[in-house]
PDB file of N, CA and C in Angstrom:
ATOM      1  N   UNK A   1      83.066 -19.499-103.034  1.00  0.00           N
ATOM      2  CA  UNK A   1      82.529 -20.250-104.170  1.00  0.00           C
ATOM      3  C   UNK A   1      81.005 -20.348-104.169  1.00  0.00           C
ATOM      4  N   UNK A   2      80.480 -20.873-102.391  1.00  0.00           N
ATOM      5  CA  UNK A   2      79.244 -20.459-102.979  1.00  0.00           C
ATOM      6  C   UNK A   2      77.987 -19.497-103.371  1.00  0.00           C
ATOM      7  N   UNK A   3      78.637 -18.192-103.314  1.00  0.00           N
ATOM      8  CA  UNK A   3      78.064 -17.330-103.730  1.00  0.00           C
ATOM      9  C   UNK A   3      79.001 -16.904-105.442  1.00  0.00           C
ATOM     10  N   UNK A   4      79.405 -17.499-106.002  1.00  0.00           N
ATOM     11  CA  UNK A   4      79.971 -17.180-107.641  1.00  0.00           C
ATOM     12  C   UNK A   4      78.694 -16.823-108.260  1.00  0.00           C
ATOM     13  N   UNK A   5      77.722 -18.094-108.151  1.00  0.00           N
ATOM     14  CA  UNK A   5      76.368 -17.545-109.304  1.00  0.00           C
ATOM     15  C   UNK A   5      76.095 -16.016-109.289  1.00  0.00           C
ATOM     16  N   UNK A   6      75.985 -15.187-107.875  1.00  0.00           N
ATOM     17  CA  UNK A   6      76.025 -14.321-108.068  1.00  0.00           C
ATOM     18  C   UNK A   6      76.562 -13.036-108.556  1.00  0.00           C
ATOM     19  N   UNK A   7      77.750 -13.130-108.045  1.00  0.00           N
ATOM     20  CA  UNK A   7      78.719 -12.872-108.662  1.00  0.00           C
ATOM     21  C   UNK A   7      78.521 -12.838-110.202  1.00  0.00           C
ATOM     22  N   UNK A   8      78.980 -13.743-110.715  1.00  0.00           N
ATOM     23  CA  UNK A   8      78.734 -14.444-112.521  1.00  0.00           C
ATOM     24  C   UNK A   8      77.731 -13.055-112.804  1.00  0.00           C
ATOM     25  N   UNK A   9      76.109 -13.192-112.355  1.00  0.00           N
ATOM     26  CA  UNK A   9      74.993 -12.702-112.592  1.00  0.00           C
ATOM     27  C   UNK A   9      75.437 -11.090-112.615  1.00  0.00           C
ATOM     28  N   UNK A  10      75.805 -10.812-111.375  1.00  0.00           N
ATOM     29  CA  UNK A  10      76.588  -8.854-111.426  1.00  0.00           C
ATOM     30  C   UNK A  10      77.180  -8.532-112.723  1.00  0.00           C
ATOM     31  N   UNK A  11      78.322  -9.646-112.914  1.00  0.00           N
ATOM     32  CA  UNK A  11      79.216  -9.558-114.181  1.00  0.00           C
ATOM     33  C   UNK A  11      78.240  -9.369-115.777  1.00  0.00           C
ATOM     34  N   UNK A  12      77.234 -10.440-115.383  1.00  0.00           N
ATOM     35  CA  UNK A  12      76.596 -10.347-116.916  1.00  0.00           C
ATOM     36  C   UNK A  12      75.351  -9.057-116.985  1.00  0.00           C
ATOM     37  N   UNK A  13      75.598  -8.074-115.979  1.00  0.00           N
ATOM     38  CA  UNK A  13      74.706  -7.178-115.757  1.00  0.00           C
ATOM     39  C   UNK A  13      75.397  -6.275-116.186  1.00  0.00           C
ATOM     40  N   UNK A  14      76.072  -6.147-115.124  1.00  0.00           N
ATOM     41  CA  UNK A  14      77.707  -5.051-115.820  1.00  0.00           C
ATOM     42  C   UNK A  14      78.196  -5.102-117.732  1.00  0.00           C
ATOM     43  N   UNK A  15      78.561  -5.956-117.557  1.00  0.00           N
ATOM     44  CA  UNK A  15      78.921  -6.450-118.781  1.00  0.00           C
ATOM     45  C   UNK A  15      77.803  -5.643-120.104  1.00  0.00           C
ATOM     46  N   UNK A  16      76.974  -6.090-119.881  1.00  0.00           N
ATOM     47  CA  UNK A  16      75.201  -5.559-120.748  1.00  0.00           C
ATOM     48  C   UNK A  16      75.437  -4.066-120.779  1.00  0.00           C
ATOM     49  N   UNK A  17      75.157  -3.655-119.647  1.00  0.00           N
ATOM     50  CA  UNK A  17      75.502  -1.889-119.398  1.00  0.00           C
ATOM     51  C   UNK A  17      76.499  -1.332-120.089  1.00  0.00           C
ATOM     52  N   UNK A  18      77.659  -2.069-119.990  1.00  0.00           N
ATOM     53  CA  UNK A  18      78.593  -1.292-120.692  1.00  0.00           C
ATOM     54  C   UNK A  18      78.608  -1.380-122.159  1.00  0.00           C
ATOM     55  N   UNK A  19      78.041  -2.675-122.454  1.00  0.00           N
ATOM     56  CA  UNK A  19      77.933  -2.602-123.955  1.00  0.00           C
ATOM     57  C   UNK A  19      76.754  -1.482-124.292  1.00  0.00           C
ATOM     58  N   UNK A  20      76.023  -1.680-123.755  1.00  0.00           N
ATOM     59  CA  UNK A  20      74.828  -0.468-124.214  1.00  0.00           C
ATOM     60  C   UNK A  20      76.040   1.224-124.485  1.00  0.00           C
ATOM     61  N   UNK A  21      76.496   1.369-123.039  1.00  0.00           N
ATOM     62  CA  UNK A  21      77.390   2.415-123.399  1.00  0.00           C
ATOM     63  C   UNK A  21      77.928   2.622-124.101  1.00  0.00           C
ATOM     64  N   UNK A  22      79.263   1.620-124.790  1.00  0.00           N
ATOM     65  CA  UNK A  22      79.605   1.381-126.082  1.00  0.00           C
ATOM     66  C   UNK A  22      78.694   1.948-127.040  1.00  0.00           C
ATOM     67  N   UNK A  23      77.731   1.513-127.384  1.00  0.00           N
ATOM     68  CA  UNK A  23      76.864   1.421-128.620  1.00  0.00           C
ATOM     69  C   UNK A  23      76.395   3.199-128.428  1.00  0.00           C
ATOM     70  N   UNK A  24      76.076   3.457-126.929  1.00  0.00           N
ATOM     71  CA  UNK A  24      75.351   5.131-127.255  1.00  0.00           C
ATOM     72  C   UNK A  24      76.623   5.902-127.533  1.00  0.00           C
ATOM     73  N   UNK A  25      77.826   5.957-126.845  1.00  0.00           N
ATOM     74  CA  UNK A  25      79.160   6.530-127.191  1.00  0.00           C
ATOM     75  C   UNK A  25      78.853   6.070-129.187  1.00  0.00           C
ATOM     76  N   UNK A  26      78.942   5.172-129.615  1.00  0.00           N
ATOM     77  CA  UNK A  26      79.341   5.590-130.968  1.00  0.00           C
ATOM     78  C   UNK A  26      77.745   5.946-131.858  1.00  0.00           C
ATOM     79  N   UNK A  27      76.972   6.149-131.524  1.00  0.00           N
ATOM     80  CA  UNK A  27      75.772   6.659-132.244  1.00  0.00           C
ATOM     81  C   UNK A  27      75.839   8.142-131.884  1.00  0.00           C
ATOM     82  N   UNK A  28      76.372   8.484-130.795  1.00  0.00           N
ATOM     83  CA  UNK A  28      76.329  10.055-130.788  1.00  0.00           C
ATOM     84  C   UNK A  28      77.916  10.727-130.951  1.00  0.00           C
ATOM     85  N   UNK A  29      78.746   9.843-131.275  1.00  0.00           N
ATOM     86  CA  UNK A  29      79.964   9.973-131.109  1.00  0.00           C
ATOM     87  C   UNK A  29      80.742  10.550-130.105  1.00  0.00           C
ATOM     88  N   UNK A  30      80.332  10.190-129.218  1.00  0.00           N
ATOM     89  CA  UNK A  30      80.788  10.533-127.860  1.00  0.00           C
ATOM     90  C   UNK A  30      81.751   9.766-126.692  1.00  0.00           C
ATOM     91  N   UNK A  31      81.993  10.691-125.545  1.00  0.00           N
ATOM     92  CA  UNK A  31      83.070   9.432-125.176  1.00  0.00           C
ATOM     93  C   UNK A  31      82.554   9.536-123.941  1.00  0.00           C
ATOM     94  N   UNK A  32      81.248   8.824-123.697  1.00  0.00           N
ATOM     95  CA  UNK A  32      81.021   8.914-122.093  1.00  0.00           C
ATOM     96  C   UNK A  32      81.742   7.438-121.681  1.00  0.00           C
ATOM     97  N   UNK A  33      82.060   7.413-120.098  1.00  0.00           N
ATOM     98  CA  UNK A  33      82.718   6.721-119.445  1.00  0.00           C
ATOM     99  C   UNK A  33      81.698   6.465-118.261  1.00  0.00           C
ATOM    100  N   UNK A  34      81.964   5.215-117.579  1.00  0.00           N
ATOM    101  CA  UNK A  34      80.515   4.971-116.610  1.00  0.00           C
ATOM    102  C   UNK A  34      82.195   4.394-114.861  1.00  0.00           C
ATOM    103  N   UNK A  35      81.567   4.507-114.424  1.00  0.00           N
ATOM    104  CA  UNK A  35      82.560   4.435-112.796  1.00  0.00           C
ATOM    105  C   UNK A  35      81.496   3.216-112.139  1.00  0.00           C
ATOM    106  N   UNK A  36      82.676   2.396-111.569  1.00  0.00           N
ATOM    107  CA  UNK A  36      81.721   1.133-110.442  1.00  0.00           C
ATOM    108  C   UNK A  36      82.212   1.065-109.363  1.00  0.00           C
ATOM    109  N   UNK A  37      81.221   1.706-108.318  1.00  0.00           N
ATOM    110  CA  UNK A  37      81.140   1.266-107.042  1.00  0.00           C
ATOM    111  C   UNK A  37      81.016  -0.218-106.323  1.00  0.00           C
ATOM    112  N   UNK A  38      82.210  -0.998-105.919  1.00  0.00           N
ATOM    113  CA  UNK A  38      81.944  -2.304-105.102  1.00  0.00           C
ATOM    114  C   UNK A  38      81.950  -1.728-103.587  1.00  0.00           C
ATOM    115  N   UNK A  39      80.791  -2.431-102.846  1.00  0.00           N
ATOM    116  CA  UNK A  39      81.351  -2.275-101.239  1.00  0.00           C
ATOM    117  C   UNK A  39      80.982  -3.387-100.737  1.00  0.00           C
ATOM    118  N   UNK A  40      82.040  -4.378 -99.909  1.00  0.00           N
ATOM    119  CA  UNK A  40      82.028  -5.168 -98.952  1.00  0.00           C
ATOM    120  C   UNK A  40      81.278  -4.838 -97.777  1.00  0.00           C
ATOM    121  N   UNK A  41      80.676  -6.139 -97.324  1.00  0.00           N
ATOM    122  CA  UNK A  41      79.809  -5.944 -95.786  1.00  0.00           C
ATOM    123  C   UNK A  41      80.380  -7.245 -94.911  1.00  0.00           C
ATOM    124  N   UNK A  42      80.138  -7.247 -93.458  1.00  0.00           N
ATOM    125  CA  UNK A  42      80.103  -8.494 -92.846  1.00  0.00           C
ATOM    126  C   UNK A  42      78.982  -8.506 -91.850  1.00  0.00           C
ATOM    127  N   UNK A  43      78.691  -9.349 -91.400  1.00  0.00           N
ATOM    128  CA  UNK A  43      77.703  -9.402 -90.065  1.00  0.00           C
ATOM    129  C   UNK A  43      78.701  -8.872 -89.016  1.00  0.00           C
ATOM    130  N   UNK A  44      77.907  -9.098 -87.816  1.00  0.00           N
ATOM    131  CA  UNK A  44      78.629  -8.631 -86.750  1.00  0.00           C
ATOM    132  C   UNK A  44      79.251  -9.130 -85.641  1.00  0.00           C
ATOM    133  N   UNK A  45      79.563 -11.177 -86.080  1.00  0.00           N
ATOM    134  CA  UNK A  45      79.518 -11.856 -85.346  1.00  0.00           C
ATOM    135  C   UNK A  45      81.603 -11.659 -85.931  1.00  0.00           C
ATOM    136  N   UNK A  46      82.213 -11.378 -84.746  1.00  0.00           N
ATOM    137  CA  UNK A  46      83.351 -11.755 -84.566  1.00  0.00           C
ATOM    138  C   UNK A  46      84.010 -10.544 -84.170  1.00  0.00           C
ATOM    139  N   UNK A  47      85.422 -10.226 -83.940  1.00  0.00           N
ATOM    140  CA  UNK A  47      85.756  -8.888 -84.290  1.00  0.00           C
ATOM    141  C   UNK A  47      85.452  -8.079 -85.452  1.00  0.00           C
ATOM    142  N   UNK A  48      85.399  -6.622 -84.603  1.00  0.00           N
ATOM    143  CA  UNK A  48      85.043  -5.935 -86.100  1.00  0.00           C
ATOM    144  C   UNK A  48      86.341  -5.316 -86.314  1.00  0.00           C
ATOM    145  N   UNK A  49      87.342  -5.516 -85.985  1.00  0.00           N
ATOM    146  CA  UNK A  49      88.554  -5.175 -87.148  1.00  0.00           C
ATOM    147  C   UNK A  49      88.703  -6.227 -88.039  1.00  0.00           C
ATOM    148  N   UNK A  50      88.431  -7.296 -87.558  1.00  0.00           N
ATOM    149  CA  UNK A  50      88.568  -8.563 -88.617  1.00  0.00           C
ATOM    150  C   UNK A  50      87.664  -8.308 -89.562  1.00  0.00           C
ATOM    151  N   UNK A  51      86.683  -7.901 -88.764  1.00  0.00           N
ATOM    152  CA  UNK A  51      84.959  -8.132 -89.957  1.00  0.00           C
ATOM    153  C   UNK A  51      85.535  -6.784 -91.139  1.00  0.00           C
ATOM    154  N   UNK A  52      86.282  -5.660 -90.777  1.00  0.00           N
ATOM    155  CA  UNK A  52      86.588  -4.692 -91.165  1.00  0.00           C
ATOM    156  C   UNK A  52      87.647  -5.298 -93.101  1.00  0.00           C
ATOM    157  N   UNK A  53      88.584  -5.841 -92.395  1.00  0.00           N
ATOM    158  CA  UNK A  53      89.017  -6.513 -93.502  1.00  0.00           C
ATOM    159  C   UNK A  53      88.825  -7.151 -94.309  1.00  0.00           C
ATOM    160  N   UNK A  54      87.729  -8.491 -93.633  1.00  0.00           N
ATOM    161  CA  UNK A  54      87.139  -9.695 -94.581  1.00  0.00           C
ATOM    162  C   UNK A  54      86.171  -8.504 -95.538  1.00  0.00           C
ATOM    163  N   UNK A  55      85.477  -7.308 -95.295  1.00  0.00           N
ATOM    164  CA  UNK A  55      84.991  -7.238 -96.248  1.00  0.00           C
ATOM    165  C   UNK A  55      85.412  -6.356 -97.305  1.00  0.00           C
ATOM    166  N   UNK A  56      86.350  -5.587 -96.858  1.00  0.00           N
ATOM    167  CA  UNK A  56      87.436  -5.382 -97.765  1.00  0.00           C
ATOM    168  C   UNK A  56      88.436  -5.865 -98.572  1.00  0.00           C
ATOM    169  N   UNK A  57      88.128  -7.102 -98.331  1.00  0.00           N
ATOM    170  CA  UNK A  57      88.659  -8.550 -98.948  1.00  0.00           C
ATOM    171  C   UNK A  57      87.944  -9.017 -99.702  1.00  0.00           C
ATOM    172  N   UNK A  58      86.581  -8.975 -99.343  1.00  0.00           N
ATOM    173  CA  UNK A  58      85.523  -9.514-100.247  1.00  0.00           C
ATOM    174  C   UNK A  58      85.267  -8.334-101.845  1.00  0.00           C
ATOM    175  N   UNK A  59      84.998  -6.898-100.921  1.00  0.00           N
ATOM    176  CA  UNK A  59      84.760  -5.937-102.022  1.00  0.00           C
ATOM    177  C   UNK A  59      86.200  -6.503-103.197  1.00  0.00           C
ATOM    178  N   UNK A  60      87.282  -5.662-103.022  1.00  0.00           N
ATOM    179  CA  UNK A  60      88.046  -6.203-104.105  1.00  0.00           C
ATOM    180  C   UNK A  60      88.423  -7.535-104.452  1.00  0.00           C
ATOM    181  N   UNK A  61      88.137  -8.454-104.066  1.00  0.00           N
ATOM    182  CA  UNK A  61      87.926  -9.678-104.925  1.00  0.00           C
ATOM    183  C   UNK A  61      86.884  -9.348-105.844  1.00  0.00           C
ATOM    184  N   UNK A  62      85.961  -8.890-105.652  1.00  0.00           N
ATOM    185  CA  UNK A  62      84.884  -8.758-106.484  1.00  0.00           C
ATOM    186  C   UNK A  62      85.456  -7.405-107.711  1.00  0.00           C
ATOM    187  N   UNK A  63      86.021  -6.859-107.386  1.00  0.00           N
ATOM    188  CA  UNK A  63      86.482  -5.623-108.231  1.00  0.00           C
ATOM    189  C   UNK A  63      87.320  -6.151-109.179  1.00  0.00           C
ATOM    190  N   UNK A  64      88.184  -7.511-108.326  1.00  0.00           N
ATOM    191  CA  UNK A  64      89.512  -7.670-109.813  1.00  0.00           C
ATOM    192  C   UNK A  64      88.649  -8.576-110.169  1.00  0.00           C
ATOM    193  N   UNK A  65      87.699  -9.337-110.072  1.00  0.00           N
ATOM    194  CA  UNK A  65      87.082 -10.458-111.043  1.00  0.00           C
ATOM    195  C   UNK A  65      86.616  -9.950-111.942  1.00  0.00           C
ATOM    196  N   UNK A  66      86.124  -8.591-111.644  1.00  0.00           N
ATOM    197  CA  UNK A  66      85.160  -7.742-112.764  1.00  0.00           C
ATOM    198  C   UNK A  66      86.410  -7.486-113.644  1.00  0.00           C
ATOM    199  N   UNK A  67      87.732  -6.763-113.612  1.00  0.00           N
ATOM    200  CA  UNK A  67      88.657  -6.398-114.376  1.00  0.00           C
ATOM    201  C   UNK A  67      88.964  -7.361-115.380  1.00  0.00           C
ATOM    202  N   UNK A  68      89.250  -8.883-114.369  1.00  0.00           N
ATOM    203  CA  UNK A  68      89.717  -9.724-115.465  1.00  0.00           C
ATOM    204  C   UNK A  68      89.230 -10.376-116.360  1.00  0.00           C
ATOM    205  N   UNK A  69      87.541 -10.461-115.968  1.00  0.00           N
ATOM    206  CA  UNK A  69      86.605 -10.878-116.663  1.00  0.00           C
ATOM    207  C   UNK A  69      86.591  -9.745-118.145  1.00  0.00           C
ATOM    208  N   UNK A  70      87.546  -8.395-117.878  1.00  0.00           N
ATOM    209  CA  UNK A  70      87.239  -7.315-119.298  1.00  0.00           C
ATOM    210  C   UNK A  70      86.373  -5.972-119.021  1.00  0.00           C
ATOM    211  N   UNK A  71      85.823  -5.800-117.797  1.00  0.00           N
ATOM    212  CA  UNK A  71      85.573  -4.407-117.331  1.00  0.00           C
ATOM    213  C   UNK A  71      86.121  -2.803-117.662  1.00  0.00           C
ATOM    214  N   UNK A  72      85.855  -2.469-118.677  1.00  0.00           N
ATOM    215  CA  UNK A  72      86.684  -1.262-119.370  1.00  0.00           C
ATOM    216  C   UNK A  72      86.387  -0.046-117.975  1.00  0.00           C
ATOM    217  N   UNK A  73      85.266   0.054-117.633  1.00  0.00           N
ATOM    218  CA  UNK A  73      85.400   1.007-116.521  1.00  0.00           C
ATOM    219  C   UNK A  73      85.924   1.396-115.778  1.00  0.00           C
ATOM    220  N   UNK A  74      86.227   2.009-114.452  1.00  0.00           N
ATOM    221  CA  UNK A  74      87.249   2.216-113.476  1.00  0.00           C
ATOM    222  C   UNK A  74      85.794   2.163-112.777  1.00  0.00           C
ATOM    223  N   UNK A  75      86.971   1.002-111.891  1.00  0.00           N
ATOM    224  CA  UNK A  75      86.220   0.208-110.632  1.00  0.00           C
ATOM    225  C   UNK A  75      86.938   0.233-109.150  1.00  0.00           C
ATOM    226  N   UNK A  76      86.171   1.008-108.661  1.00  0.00           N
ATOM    227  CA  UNK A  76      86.658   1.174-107.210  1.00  0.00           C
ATOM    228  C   UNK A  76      86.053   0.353-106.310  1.00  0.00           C
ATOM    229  N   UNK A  77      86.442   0.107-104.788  1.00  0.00           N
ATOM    230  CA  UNK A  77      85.972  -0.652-103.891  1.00  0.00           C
ATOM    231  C   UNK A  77      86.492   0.017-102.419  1.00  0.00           C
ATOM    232  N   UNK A  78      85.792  -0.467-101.599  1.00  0.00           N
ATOM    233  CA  UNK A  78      85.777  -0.167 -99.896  1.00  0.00           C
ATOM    234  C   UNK A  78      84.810  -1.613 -99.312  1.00  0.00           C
ATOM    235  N   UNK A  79      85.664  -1.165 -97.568  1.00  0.00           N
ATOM    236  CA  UNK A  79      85.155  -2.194 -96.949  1.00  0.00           C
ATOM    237  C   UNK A  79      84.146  -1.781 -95.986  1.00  0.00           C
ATOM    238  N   UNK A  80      83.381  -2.076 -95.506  1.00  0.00           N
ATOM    239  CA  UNK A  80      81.802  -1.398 -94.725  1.00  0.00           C
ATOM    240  C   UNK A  80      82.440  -2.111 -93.301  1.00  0.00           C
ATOM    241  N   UNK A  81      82.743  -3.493 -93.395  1.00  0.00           N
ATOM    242  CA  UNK A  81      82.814  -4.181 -92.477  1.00  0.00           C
ATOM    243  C   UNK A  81      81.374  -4.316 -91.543  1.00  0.00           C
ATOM    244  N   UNK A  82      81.118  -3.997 -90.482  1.00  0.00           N
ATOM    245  CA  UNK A  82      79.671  -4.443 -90.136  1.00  0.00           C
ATOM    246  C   UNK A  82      78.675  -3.161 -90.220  1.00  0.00           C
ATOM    247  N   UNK A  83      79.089  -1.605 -90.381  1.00  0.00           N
ATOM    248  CA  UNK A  83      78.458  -0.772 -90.936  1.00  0.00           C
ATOM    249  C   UNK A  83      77.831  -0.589 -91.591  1.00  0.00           C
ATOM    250  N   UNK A  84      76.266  -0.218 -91.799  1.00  0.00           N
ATOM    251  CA  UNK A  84      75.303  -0.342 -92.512  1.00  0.00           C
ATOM    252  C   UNK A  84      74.610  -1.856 -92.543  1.00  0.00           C
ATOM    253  N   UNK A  85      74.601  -2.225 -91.866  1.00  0.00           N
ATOM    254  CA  UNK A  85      74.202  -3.744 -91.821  1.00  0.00           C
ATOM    255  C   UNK A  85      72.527  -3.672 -92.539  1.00  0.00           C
ATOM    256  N   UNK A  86      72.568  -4.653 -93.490  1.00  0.00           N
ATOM    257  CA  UNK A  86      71.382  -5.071 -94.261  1.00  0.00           C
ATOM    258  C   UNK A  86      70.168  -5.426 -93.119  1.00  0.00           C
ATOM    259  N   UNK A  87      70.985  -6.552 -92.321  1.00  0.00           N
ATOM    260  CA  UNK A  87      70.166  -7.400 -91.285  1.00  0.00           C
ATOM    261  C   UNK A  87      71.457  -7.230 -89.688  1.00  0.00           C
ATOM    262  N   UNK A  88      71.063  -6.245 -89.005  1.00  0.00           N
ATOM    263  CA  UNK A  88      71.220  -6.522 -87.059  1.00  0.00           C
ATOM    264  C   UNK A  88      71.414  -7.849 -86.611  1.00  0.00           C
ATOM    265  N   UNK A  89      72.687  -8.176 -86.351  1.00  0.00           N
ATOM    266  CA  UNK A  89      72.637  -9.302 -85.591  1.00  0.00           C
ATOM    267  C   UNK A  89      73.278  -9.011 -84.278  1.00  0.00           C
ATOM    268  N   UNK A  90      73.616  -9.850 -83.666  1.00  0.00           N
ATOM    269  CA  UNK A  90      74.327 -10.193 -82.380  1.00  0.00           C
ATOM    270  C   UNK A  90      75.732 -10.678 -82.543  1.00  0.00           C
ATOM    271  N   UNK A  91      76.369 -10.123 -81.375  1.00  0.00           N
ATOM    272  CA  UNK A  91      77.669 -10.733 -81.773  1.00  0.00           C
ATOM    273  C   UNK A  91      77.789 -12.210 -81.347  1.00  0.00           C
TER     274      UNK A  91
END
C-alpha cells in the first residue's frame, strides 16, 4: 500500500501512451500495438529463493493492476529477485 502512489502514477503514464497510440493508429489508419515490460526486484537481505518470488509477486501484481485498471496492451512480467540490484546491500 505504501508504495500505490506510485504505482497509480505508472498507470496514469501508461494509460496517456496508449491513448496517444490510439489516436496515431486512427490518423494513419493503422493498427500498431505497443507490449509492457514489468520486472520485480528485491534487496538482498533474506533468502534469495524467497527474494526470488516476492519479486515475482510484486512484478505481476503490478501487471494485473495495470489489466484491470483497462490496459489494452499485452503485458508481461518476470521476477529479478536480487539480480541487477539498483542499490548493493548486505545480507
Amino acid at each position: 500500500p505504501g508504495e500505490a502512489p506510485k504505482v497509480d502514477e505508472a498507470w496514469a503514464v501508461l494509460a496517456h501512451e496508449l491513448e496517444r497510440l490510439e489516436k496515431a493508429n486512427k490518423a494513419v489508419n493503422a493498427n500498431l500495438t505497443a507490449q509492457l515490460y514489468i520486472v520485480g526486484y528485491t534487496d538482498t537481505v533474506g533468502n534469495p529463493a524467497d527474494n526470488q518470488a516476492l519479486s515475482e509477486r510484486r512484478a505481476k501484481a503490478i501487471a494485473q493492476y495495470f489489466v484491470d485498471k483497462g490496459a489494452w496492451c499485452e503485458v508481461f512480467y518476470a521476477g529479478m529477485g536480487e539480480r541487477g540490484l539498483a542499490v548493493e546491500t548486505g545480507d
